[in-house]
C-alpha atoms as a PDB file:
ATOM      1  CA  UNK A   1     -15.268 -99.597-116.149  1.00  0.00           C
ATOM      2  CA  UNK A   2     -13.728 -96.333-117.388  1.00  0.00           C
ATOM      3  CA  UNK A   3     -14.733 -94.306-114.438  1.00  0.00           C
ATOM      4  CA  UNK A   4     -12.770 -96.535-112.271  1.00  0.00           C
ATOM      5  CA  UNK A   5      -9.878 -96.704-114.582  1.00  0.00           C
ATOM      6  CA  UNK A   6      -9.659 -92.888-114.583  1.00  0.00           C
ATOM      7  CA  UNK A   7     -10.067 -92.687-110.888  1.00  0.00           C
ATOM      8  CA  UNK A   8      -7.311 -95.373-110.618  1.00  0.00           C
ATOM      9  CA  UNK A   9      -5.040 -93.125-112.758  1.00  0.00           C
ATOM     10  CA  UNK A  10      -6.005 -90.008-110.758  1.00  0.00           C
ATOM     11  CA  UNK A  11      -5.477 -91.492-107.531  1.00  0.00           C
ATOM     12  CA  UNK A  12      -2.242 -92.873-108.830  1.00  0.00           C
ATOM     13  CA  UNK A  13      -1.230 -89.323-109.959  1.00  0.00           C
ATOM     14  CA  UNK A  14      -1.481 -88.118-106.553  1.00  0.00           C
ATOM     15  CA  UNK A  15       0.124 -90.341-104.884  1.00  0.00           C
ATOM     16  CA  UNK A  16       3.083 -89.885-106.956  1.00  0.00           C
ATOM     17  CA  UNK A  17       2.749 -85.625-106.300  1.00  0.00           C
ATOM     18  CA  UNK A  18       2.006 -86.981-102.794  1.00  0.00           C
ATOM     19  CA  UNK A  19       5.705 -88.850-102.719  1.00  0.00           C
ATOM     20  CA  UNK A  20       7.750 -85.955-104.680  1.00  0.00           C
ATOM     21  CA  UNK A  21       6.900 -83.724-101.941  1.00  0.00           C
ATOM     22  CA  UNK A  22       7.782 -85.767 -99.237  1.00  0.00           C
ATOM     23  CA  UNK A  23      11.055 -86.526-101.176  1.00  0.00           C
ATOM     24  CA  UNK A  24      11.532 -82.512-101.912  1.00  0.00           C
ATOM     25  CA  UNK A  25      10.650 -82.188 -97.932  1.00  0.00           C
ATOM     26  CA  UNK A  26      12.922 -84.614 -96.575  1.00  0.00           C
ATOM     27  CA  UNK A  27      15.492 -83.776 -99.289  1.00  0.00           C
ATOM     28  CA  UNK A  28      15.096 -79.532 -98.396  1.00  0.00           C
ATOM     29  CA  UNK A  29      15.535 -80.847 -94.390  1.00  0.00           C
ATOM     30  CA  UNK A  30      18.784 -82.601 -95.048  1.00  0.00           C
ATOM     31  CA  UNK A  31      20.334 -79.740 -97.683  1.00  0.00           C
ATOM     32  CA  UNK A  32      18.951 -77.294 -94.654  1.00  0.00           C
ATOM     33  CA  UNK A  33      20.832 -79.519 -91.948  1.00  0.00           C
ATOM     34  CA  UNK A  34      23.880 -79.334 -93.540  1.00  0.00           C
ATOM     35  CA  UNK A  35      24.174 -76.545 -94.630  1.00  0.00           C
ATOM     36  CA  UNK A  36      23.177 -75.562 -90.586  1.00  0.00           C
ATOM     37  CA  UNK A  37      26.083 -78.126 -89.905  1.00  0.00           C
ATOM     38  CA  UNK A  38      28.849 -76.664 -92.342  1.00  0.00           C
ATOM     39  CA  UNK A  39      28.460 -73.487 -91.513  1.00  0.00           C
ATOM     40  CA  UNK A  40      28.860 -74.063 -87.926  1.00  0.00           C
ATOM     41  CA  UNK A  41      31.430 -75.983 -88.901  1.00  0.00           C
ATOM     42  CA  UNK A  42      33.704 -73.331 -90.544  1.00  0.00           C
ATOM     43  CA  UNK A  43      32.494 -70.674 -88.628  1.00  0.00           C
ATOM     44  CA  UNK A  44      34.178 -72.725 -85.627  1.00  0.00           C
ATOM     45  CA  UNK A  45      37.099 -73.480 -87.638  1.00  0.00           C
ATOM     46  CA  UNK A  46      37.341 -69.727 -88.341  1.00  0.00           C
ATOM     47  CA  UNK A  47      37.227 -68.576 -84.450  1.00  0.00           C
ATOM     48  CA  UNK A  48      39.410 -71.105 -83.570  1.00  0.00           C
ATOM     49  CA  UNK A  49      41.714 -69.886 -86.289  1.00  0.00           C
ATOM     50  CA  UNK A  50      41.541 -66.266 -85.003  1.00  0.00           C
ATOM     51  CA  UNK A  51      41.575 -66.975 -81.391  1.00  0.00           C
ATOM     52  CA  UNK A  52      44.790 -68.842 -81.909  1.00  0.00           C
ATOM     53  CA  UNK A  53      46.310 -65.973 -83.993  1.00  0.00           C
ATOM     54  CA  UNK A  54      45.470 -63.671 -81.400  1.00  0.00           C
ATOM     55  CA  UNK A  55      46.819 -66.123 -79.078  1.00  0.00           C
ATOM     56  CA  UNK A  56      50.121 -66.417 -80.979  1.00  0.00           C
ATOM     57  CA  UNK A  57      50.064 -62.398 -81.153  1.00  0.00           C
ATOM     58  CA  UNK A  58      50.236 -61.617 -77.096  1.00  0.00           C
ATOM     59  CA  UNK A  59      52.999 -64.440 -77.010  1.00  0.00           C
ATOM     60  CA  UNK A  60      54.972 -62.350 -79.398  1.00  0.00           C
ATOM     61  CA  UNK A  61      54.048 -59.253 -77.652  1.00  0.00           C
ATOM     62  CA  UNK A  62      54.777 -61.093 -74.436  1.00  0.00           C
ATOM     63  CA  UNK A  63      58.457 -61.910 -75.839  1.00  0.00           C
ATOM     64  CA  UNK A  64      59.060 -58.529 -77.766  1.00  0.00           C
ATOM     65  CA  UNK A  65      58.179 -56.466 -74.408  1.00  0.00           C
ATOM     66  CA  UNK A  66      60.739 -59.095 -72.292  1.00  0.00           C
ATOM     67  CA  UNK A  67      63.708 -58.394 -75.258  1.00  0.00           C
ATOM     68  CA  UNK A  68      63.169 -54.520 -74.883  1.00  0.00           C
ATOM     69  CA  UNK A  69      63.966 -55.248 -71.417  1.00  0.00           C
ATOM     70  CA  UNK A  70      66.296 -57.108 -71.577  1.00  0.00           C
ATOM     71  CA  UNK A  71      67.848 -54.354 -74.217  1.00  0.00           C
ATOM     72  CA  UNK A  72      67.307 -51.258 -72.019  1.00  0.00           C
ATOM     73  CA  UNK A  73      69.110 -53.527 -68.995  1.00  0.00           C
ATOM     74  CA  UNK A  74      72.274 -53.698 -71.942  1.00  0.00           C
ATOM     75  CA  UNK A  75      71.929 -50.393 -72.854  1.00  0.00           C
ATOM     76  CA  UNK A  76      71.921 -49.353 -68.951  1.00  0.00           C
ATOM     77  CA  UNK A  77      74.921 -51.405 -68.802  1.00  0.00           C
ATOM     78  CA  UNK A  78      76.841 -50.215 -71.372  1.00  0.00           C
ATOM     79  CA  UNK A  79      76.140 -46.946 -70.419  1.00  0.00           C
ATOM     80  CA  UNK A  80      77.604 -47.420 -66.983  1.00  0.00           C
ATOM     81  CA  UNK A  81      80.370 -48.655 -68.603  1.00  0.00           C
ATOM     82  CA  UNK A  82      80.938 -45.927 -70.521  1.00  0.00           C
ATOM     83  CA  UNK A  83      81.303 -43.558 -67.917  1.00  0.00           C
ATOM     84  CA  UNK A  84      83.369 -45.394 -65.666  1.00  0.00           C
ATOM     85  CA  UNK A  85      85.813 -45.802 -68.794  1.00  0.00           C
ATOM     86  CA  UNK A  86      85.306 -41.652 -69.391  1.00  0.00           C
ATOM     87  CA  UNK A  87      86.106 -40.709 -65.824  1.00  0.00           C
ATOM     88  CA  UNK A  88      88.999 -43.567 -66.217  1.00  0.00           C
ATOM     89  CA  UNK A  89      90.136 -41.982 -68.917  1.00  0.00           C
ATOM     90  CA  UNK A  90      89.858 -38.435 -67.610  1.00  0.00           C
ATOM     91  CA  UNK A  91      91.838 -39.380 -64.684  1.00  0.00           C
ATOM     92  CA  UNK A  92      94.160 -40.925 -66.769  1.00  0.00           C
ATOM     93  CA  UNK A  93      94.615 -37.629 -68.713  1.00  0.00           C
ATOM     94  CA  UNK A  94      95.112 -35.471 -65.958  1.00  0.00           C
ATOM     95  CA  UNK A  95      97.455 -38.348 -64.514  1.00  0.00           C
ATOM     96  CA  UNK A  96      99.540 -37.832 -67.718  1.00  0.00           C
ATOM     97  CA  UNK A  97      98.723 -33.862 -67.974  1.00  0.00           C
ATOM     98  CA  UNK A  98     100.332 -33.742 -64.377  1.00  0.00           C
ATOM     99  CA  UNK A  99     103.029 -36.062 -64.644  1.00  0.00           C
ATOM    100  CA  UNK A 100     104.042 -33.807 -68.048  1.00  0.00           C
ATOM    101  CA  UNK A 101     103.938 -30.645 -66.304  1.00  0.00           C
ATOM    102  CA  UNK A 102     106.334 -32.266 -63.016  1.00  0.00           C
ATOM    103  CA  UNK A 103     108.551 -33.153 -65.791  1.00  0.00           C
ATOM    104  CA  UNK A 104     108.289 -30.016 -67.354  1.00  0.00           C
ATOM    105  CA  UNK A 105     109.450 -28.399 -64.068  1.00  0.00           C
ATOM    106  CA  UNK A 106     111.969 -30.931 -63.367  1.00  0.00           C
ATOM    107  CA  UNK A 107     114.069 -30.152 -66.672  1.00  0.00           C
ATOM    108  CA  UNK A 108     113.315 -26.270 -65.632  1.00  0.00           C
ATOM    109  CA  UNK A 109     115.211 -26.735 -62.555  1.00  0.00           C
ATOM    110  CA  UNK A 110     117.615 -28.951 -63.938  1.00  0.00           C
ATOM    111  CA  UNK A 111     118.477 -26.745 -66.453  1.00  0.00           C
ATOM    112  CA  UNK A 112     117.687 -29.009 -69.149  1.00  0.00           C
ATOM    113  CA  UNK A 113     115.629 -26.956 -71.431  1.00  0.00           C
ATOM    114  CA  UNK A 114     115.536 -23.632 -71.904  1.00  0.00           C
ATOM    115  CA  UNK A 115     113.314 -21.047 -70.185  1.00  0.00           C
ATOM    116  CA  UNK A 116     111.197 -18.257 -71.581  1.00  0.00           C
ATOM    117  CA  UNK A 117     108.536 -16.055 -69.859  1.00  0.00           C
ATOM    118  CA  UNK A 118     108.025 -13.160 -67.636  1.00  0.00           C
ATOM    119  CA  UNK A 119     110.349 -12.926 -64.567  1.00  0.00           C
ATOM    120  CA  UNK A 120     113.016 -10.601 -62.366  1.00  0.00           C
ATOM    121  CA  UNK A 121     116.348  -9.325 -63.042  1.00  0.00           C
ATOM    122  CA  UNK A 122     118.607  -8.423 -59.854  1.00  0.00           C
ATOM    123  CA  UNK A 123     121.839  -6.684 -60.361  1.00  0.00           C
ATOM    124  CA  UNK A 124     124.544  -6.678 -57.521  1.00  0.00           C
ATOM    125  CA  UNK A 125     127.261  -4.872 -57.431  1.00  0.00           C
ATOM    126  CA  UNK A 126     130.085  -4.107 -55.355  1.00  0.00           C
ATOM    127  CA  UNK A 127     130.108  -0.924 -53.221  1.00  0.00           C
ATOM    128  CA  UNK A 128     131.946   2.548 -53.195  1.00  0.00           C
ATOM    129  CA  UNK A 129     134.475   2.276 -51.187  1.00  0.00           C
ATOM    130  CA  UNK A 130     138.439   3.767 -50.047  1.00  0.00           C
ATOM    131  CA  UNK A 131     140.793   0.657 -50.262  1.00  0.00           C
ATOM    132  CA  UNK A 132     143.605   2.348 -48.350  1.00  0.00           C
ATOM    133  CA  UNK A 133     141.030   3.218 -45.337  1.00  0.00           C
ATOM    134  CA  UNK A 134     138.546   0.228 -45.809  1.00  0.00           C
ATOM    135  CA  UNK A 135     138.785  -3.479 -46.035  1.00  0.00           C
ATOM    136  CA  UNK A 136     137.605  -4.089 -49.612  1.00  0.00           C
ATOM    137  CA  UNK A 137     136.077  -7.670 -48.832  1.00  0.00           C
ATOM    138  CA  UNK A 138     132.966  -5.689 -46.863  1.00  0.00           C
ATOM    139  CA  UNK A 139     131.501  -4.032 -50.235  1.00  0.00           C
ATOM    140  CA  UNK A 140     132.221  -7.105 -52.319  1.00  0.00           C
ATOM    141  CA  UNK A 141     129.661  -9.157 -53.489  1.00  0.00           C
ATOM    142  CA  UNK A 142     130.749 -12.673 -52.214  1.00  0.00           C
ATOM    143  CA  UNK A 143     128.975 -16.591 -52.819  1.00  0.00           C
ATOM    144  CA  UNK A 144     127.180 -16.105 -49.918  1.00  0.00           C
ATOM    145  CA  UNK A 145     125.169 -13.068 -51.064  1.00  0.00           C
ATOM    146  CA  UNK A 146     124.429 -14.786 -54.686  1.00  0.00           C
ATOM    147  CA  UNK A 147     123.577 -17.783 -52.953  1.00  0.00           C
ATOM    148  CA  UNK A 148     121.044 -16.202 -50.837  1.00  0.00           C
ATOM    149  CA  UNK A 149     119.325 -14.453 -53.628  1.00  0.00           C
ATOM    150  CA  UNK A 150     119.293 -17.503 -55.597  1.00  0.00           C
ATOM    151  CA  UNK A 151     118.013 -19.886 -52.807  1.00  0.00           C
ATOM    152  CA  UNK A 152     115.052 -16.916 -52.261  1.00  0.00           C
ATOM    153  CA  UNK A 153     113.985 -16.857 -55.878  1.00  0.00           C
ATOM    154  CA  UNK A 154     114.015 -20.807 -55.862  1.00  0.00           C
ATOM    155  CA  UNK A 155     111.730 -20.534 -52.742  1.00  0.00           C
ATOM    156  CA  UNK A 156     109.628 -18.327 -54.181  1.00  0.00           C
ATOM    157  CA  UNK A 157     108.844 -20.425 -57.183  1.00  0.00           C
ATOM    158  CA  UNK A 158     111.581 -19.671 -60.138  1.00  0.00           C
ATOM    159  CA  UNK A 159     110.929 -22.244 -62.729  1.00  0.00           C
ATOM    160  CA  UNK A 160     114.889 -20.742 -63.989  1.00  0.00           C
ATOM    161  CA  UNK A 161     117.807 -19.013 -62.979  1.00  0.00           C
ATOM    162  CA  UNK A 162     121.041 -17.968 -64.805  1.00  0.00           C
ATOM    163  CA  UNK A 163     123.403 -15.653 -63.510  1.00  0.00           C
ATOM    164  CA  UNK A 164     125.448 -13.352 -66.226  1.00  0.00           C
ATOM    165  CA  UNK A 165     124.219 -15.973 -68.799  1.00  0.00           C
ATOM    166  CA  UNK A 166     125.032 -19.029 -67.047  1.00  0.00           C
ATOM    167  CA  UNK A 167     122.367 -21.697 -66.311  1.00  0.00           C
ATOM    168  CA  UNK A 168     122.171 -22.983 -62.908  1.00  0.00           C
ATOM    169  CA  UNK A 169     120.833 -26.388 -61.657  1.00  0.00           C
ATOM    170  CA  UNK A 170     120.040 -27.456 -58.334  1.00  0.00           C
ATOM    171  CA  UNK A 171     123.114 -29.118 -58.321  1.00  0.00           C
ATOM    172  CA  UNK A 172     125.166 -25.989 -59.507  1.00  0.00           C
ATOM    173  CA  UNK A 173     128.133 -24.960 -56.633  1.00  0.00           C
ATOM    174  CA  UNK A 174     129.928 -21.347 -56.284  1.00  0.00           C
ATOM    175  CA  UNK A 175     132.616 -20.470 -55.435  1.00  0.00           C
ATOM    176  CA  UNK A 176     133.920 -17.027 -54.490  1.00  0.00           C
ATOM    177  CA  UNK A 177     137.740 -16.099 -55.818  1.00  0.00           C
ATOM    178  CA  UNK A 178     138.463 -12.531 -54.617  1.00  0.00           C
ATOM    179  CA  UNK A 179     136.511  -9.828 -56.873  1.00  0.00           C
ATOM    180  CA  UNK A 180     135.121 -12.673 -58.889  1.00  0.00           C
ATOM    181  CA  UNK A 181     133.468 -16.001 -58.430  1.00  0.00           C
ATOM    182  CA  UNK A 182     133.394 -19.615 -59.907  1.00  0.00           C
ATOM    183  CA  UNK A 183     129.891 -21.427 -60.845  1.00  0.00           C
ATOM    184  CA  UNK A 184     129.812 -24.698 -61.936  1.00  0.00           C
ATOM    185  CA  UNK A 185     133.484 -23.908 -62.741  1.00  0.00           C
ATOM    186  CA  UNK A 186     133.510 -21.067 -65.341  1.00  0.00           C
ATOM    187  CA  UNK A 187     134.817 -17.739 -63.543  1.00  0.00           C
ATOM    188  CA  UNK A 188     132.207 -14.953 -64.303  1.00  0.00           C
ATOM    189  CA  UNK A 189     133.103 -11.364 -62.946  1.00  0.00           C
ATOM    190  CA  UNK A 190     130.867  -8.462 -61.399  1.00  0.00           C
ATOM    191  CA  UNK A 191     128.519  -7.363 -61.220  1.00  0.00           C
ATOM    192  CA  UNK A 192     126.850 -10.482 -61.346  1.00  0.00           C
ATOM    193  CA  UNK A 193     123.191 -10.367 -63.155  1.00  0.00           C
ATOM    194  CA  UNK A 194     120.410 -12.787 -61.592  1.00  0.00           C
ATOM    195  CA  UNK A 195     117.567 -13.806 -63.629  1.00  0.00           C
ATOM    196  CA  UNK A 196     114.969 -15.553 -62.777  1.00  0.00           C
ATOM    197  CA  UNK A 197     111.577 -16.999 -64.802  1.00  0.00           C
ATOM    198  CA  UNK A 198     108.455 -16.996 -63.249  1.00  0.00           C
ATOM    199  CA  UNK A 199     105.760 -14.859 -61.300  1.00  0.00           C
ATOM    200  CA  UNK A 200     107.274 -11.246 -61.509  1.00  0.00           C
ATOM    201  CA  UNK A 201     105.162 -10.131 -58.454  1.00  0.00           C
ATOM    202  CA  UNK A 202     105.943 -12.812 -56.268  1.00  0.00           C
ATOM    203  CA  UNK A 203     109.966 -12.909 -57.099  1.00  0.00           C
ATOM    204  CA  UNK A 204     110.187  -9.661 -56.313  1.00  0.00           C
ATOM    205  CA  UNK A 205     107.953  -9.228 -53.326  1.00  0.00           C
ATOM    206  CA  UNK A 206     110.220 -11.832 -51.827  1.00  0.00           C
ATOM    207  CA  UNK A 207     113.217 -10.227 -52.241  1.00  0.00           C
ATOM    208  CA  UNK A 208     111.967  -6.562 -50.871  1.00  0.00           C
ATOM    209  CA  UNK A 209     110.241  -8.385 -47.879  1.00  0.00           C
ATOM    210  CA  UNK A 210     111.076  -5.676 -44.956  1.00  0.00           C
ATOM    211  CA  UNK A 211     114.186  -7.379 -42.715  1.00  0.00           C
ATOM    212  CA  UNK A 212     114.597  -9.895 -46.366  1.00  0.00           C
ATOM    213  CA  UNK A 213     117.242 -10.522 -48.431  1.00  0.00           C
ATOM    214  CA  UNK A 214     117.841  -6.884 -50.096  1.00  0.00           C
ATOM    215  CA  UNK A 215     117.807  -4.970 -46.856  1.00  0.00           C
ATOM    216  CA  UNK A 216     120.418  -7.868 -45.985  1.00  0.00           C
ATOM    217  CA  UNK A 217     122.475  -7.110 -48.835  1.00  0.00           C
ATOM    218  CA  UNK A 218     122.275  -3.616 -48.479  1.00  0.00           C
ATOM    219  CA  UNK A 219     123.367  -3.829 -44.817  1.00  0.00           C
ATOM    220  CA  UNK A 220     126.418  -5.779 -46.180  1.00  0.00           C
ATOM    221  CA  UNK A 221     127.192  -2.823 -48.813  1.00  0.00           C
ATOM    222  CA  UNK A 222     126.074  -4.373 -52.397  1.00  0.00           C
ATOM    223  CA  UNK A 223     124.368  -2.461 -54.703  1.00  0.00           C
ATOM    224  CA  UNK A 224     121.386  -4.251 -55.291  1.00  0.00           C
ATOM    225  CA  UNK A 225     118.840  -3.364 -58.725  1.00  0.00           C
ATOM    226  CA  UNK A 226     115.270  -5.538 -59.041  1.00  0.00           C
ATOM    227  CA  UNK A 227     113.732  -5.334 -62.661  1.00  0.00           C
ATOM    228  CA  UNK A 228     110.624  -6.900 -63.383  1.00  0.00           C
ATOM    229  CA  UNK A 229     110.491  -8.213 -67.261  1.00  0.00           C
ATOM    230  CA  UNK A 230     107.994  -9.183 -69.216  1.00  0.00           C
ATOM    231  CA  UNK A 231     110.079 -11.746 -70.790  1.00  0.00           C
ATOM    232  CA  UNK A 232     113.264 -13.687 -69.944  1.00  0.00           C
ATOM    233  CA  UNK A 233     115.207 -16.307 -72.336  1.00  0.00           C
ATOM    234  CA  UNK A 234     117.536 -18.210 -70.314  1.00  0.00           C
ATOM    235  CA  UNK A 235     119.342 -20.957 -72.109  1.00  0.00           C
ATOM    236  CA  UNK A 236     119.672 -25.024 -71.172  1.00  0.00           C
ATOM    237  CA  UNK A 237     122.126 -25.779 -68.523  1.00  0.00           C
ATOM    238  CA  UNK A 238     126.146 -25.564 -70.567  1.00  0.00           C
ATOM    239  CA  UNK A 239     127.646 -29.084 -70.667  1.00  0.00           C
ATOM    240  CA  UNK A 240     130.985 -28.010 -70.089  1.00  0.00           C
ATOM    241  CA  UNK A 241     132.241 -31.932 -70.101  1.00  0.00           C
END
């Protein structure tokens, strides 16, 4: 009876060693399984994290690269804009630059302002001559002989001319009174001095032209004298009124 009472126990003891590991088997399986599942799990949840960051990145890059574009077609713009309002303004200037100088001119040849620069100075002066034998009036210097030294330095580019002092204007008259004439109404006697502002070279190349205007006065008897001056000062046209 005590054998089989100890072999009772021991087979009992087994059986209980027997059911612990099956427990500790099935109990490792599941902790294994999970841990299997869990793992996949977040190691899903991680790629799907990353892909959708990386995702989120090329629609950023996507979006940066189309506002550069966008940027570089205002900048083009602006650009173009830029130099159409340069050359605008350029032509504007020059516009203005040109329109000063005409008026510039202008008052020259009015008179208006004075005039100072390099220029001519031509003398004439009545000829030698016997009154009782000769008729005096062909070695005076008449209108006709200013005038045409006048209108040749205006043609040839005088930005002024005064004779003996007085300013003339394109609208100036003379007048010839016997051994003196009239201009613009004050009486001014010979010789009568012509100056003129502007290119010395041409002034006075078109006054000596051969068959011109002093071989013309010299035919008529006037004593005719062409300086070339470094500078001039004429003064603004007299208001006499």
């Amino acid at each position: 009876m005590k054998l089989t009472k100890k072999a009772s126990n021991g087979n009992n003891q087994r059986g209980r060693y027997v059911l612990y590991a099956i427990v500790f088997l099935v109990l490792g399986f599941i902790f294994a399984f999970s841990y299997r599942t869990l793992g996949k799990d977040k190691s899903d949840a991680v790629h799907g994290a990353t892909s959708q960051q990386e995702e989120q990145y090329r629609e950023d890059l996507i979006s940066q690269k189309e506002r550069n574009k966008e940027l570089a077609d205002e900048i083009l713009q602006k650009q173009v804009e830029i130099r159409e309002f340069e050359k605008s303004f350029s032509e504007n200037e020059n516009n203005h630059a040109g329109l000063v100088n005409e008026a510039k001119d202008l008052r020259l040849l009015l008179g208006a302002i004075p005039a100072t620069g390099p220029g001519v100075k031509v003398t004439l002066s009545d000829g030698d001559y016997d009154p009782v034998e000769q008729n005096p009036n062909e070695y005076i210097v008449h209108e006709s002989h200013v005038l045409g030294v006048v209108n040749e330095l205006k043609i040839s580019g005088a930005q002024g001319i005064a004779i003996n002092g007085q300013r003339i204007s394109s609208n100036s008259y003379i007048k010839c009174t016997g051994p003196v004439i009239k201009i613009d109404g004050r009486t001014l006697p010979a010789p009568f001095v012509i100056e003129a502002v502007g290119d010395t070279e041409v002034l006075s190349a078109s006054l000596t032209l051969k068959g011109g205007m002093v071989d013309s006065l010299l035919h008529d008897n006037i004593v005719v004298g062409i300086e070339q001056l470094k500078e001039i000062r004429l003064p603004a046209l007299r208001n006499e009124s």
